[in-house]
N, C-alpha and C. Protein backbone atom coordinates (compact mmCIF):
# COMPACT_ATOMS: atom_id res chain seq x y z
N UNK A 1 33.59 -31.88 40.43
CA UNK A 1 34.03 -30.66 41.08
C UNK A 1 35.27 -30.16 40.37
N UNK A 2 35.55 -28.95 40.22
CA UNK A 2 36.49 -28.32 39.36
C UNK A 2 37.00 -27.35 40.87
N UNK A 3 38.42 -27.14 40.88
CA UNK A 3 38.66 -26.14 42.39
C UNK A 3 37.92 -25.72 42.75
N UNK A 4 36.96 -27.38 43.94
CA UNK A 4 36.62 -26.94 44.66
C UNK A 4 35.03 -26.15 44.58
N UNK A 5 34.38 -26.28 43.42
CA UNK A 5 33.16 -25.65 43.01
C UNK A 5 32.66 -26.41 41.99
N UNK A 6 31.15 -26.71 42.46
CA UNK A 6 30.44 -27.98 41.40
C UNK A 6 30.27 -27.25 40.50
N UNK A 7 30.43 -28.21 39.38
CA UNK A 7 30.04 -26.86 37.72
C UNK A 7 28.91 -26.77 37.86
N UNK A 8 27.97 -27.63 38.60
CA UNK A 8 26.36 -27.03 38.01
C UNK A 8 25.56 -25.95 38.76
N UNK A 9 27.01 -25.51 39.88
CA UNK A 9 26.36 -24.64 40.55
C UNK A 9 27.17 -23.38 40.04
N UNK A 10 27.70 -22.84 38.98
CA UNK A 10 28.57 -22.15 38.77
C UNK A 10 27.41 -20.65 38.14
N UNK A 11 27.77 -19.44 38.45
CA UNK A 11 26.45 -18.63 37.95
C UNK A 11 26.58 -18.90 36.55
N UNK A 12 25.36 -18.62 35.99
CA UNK A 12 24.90 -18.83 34.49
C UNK A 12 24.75 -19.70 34.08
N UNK A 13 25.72 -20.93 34.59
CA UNK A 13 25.11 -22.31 34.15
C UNK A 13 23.56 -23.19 33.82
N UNK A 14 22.57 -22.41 34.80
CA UNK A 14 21.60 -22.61 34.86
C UNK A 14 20.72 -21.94 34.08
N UNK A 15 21.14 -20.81 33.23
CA UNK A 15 20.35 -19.98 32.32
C UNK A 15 20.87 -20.84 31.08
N UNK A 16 22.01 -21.25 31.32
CA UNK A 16 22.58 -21.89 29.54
C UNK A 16 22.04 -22.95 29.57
N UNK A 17 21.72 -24.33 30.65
CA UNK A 17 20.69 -25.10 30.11
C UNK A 17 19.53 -25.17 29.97
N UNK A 18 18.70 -24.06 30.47
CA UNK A 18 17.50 -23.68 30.28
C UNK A 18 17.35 -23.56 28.55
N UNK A 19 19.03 -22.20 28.33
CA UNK A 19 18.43 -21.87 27.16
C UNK A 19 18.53 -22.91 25.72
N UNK A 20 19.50 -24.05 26.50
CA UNK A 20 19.79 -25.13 25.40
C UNK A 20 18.59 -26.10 25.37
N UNK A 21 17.94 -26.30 26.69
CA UNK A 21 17.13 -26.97 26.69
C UNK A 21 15.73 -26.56 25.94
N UNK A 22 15.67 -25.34 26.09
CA UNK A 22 14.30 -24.60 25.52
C UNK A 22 14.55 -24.30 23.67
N UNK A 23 15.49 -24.65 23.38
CA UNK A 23 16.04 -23.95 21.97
C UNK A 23 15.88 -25.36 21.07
N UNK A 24 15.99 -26.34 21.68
CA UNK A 24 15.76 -27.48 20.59
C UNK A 24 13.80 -27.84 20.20
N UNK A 25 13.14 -27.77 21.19
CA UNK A 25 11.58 -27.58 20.92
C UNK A 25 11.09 -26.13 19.71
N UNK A 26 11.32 -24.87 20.54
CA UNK A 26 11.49 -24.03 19.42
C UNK A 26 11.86 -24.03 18.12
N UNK A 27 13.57 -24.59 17.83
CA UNK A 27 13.51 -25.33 16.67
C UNK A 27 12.50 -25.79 15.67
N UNK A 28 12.04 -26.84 16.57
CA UNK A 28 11.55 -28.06 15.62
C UNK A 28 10.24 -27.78 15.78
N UNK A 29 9.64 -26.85 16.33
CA UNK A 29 8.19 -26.17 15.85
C UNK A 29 8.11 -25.03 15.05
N UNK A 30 9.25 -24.29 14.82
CA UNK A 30 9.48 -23.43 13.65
C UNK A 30 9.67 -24.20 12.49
N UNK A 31 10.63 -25.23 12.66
CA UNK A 31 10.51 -26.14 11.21
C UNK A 31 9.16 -26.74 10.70
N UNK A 32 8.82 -27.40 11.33
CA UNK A 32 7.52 -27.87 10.93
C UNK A 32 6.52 -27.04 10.95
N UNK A 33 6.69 -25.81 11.44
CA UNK A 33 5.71 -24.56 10.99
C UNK A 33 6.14 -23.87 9.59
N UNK A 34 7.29 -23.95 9.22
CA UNK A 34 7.65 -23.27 7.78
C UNK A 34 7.58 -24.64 7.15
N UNK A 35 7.34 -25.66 7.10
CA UNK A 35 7.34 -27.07 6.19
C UNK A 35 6.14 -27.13 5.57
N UNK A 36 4.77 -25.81 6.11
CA UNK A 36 3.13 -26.22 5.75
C UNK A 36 3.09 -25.38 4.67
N UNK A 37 4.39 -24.20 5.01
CA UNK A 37 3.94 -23.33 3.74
C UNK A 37 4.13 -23.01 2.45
N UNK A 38 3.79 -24.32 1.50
CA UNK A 38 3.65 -24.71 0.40
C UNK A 38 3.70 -23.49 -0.76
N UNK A 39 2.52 -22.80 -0.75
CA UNK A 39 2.30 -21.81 -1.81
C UNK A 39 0.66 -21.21 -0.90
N UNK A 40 1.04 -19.90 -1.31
CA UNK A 40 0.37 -18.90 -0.28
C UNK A 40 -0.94 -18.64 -1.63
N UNK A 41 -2.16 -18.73 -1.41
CA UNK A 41 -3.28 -18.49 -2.39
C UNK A 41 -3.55 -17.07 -2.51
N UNK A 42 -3.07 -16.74 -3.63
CA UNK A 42 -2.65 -15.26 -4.34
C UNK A 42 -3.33 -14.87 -5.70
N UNK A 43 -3.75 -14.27 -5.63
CA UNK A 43 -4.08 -13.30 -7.21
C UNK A 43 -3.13 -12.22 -7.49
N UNK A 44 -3.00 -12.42 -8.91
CA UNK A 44 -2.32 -11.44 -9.35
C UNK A 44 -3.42 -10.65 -10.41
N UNK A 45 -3.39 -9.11 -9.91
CA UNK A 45 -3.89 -8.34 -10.49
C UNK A 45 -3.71 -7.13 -10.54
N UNK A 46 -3.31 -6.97 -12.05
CA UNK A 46 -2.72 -6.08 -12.37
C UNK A 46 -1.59 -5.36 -11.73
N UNK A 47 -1.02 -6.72 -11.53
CA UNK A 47 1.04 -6.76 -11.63
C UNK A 47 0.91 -6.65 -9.67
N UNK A 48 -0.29 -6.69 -9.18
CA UNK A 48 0.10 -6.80 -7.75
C UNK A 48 -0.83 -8.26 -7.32
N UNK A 49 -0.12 -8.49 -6.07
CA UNK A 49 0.04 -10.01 -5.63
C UNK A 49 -1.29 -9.60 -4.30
N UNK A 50 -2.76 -10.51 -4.65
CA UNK A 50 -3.73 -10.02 -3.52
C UNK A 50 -3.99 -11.48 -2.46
N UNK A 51 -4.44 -11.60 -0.85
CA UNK A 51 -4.34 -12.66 -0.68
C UNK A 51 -5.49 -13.00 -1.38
N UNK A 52 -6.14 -14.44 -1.22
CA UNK A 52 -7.35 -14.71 -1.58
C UNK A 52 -8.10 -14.20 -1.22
N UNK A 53 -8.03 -14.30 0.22
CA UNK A 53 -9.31 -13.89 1.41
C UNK A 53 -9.61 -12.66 1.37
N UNK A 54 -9.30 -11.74 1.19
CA UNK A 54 -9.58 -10.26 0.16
C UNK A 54 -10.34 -10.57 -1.07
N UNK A 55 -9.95 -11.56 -1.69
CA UNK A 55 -11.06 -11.46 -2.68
C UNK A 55 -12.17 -11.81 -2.52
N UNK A 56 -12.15 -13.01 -2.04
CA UNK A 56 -13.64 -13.92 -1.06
C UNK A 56 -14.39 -12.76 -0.24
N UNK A 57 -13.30 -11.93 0.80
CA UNK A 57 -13.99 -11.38 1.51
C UNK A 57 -15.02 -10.08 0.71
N UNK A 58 -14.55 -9.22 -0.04
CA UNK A 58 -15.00 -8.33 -1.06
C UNK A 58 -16.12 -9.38 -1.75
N UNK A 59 -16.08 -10.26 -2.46
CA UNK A 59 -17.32 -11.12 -3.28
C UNK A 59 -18.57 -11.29 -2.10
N UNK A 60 -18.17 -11.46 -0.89
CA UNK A 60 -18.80 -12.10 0.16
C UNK A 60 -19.56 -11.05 0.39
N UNK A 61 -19.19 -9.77 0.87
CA UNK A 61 -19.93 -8.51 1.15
C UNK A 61 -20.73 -8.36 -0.21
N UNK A 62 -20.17 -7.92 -1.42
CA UNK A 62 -20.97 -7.85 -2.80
C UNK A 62 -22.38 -8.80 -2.63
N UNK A 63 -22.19 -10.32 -2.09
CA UNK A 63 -23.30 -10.89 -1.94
C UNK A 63 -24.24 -10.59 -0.91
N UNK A 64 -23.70 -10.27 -0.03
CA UNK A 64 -24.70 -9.62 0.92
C UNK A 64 -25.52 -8.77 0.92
N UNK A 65 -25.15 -7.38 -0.07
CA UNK A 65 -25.83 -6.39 -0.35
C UNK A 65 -26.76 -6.67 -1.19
N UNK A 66 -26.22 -7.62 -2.43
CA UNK A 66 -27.15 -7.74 -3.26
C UNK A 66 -28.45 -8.44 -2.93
N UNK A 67 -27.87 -9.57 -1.80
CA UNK A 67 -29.50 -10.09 -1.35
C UNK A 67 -30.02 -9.36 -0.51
N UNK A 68 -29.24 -8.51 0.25
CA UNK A 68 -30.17 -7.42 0.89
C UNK A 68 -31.38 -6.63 -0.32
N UNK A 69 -30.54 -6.36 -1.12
CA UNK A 69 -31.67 -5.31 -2.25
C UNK A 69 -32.87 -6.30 -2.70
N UNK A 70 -32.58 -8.36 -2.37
CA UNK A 70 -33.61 -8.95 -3.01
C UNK A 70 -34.79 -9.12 -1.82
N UNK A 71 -33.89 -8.95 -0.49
CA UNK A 71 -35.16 -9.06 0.61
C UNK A 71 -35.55 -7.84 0.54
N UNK A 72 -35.04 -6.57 -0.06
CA UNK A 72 -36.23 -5.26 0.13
C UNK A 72 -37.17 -5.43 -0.51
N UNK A 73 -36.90 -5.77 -1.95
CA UNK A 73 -37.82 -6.12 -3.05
C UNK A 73 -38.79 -7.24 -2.40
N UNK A 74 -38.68 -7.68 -1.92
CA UNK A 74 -39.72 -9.18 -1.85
C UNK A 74 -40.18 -8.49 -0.81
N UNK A 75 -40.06 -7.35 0.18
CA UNK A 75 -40.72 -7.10 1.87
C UNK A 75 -40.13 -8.12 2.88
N UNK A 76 -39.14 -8.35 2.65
CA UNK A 76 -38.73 -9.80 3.90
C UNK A 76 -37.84 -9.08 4.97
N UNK A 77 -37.09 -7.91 4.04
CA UNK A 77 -36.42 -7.19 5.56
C UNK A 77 -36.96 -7.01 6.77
N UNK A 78 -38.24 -6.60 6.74
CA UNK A 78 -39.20 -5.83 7.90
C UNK A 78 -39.19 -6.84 8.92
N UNK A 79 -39.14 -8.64 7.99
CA UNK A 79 -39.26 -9.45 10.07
C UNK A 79 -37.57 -10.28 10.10
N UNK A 80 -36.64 -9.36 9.35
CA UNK A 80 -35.46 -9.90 9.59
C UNK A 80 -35.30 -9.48 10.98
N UNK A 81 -34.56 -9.73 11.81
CA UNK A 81 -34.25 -9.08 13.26
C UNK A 81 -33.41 -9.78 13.98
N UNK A 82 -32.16 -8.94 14.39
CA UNK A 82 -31.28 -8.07 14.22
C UNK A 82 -31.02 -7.24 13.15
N UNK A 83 -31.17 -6.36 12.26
CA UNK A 83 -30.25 -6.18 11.24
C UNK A 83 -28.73 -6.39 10.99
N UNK A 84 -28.41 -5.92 12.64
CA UNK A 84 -26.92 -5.31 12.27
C UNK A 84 -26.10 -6.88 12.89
N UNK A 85 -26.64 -7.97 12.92
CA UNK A 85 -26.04 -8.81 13.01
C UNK A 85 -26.57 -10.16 11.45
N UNK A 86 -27.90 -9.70 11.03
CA UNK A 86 -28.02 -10.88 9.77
C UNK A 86 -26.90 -10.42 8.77
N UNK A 87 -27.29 -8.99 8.76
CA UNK A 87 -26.11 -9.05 7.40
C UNK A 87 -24.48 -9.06 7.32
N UNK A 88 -24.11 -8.79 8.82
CA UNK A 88 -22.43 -9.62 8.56
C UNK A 88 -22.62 -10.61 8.74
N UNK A 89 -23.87 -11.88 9.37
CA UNK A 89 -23.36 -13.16 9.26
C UNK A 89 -23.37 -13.27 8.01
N UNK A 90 -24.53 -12.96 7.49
CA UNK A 90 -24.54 -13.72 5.71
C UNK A 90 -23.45 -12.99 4.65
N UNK A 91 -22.73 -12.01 4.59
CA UNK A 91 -21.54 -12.05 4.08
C UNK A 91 -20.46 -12.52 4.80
N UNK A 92 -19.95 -12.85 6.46
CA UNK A 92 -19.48 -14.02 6.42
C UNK A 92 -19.67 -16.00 6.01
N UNK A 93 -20.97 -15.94 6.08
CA UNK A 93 -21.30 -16.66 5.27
C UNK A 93 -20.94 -17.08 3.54
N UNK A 94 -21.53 -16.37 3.20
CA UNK A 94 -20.57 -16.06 1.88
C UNK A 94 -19.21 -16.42 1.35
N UNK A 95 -19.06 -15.63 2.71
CA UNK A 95 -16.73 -15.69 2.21
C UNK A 95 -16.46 -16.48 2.94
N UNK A 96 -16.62 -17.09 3.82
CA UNK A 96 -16.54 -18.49 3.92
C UNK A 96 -16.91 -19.96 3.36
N UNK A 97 -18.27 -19.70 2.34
CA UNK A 97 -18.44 -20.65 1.66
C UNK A 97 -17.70 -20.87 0.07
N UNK A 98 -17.57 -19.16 0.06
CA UNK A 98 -16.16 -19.06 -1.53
C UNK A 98 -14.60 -19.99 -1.04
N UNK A 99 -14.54 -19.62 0.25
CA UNK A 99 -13.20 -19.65 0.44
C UNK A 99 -13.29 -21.67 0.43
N UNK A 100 -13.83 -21.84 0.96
CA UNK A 100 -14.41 -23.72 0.88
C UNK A 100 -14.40 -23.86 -0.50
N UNK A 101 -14.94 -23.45 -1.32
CA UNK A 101 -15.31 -24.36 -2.46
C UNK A 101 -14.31 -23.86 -3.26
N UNK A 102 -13.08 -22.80 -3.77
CA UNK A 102 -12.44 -22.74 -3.95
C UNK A 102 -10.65 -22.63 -3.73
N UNK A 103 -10.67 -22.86 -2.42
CA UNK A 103 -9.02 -23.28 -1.99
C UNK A 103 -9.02 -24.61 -0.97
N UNK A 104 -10.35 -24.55 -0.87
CA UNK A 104 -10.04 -26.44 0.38
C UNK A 104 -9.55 -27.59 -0.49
């Protein structure tokens, strides 16, 4: 007791150990969240910095279309079904299997 008044009942006291208490977890999950980030997977082209996944993702679509043009040719579109869901899986497909075999 300090004159007569417990410190832990004093106003604000209770926001400052909250905020001391809450500030050391925060900390140490920001640290060990900036400790993963090694080197960020980047292309440089033509003097600008691209992520990967832009490139995967662009190759990924490129593949999609193109096997689209091989199922027109062969007649296989006609018993694909959905359309509008085979061909974003299979260019996510795609850029997900670039992104595996080249940055995992």
């Amino acid at each position: 007791m300090q004159n007569g008044r417990d410190i832990n009942t004093t106003p604000g006291s209770a926001s400052r150990r909250i905020l001391r208490v809450a500030t050391a977890p925060v900390s140490f999950a920001a640290a060990v969240m900036l400790a993963g980030c090694s080197r960020a997977p980047t292309f440089n082209i033509l003097g600008s910095f691209f992520p990967a996944w832009i490139l995967c993702s662009v190759i990924g679509i490129l593949l999609a279309v193109a096997l689209r043009l091989f199922f027109v040719r062969i007649k296989l579109e006609a018993q694909l079904k959905p359309l509008i869901l085979v061909y974003p899986c299979l260019a996510l497909f795609f850029t997900f299997t670039l992104w595996l075999l080249f940055f995992s």
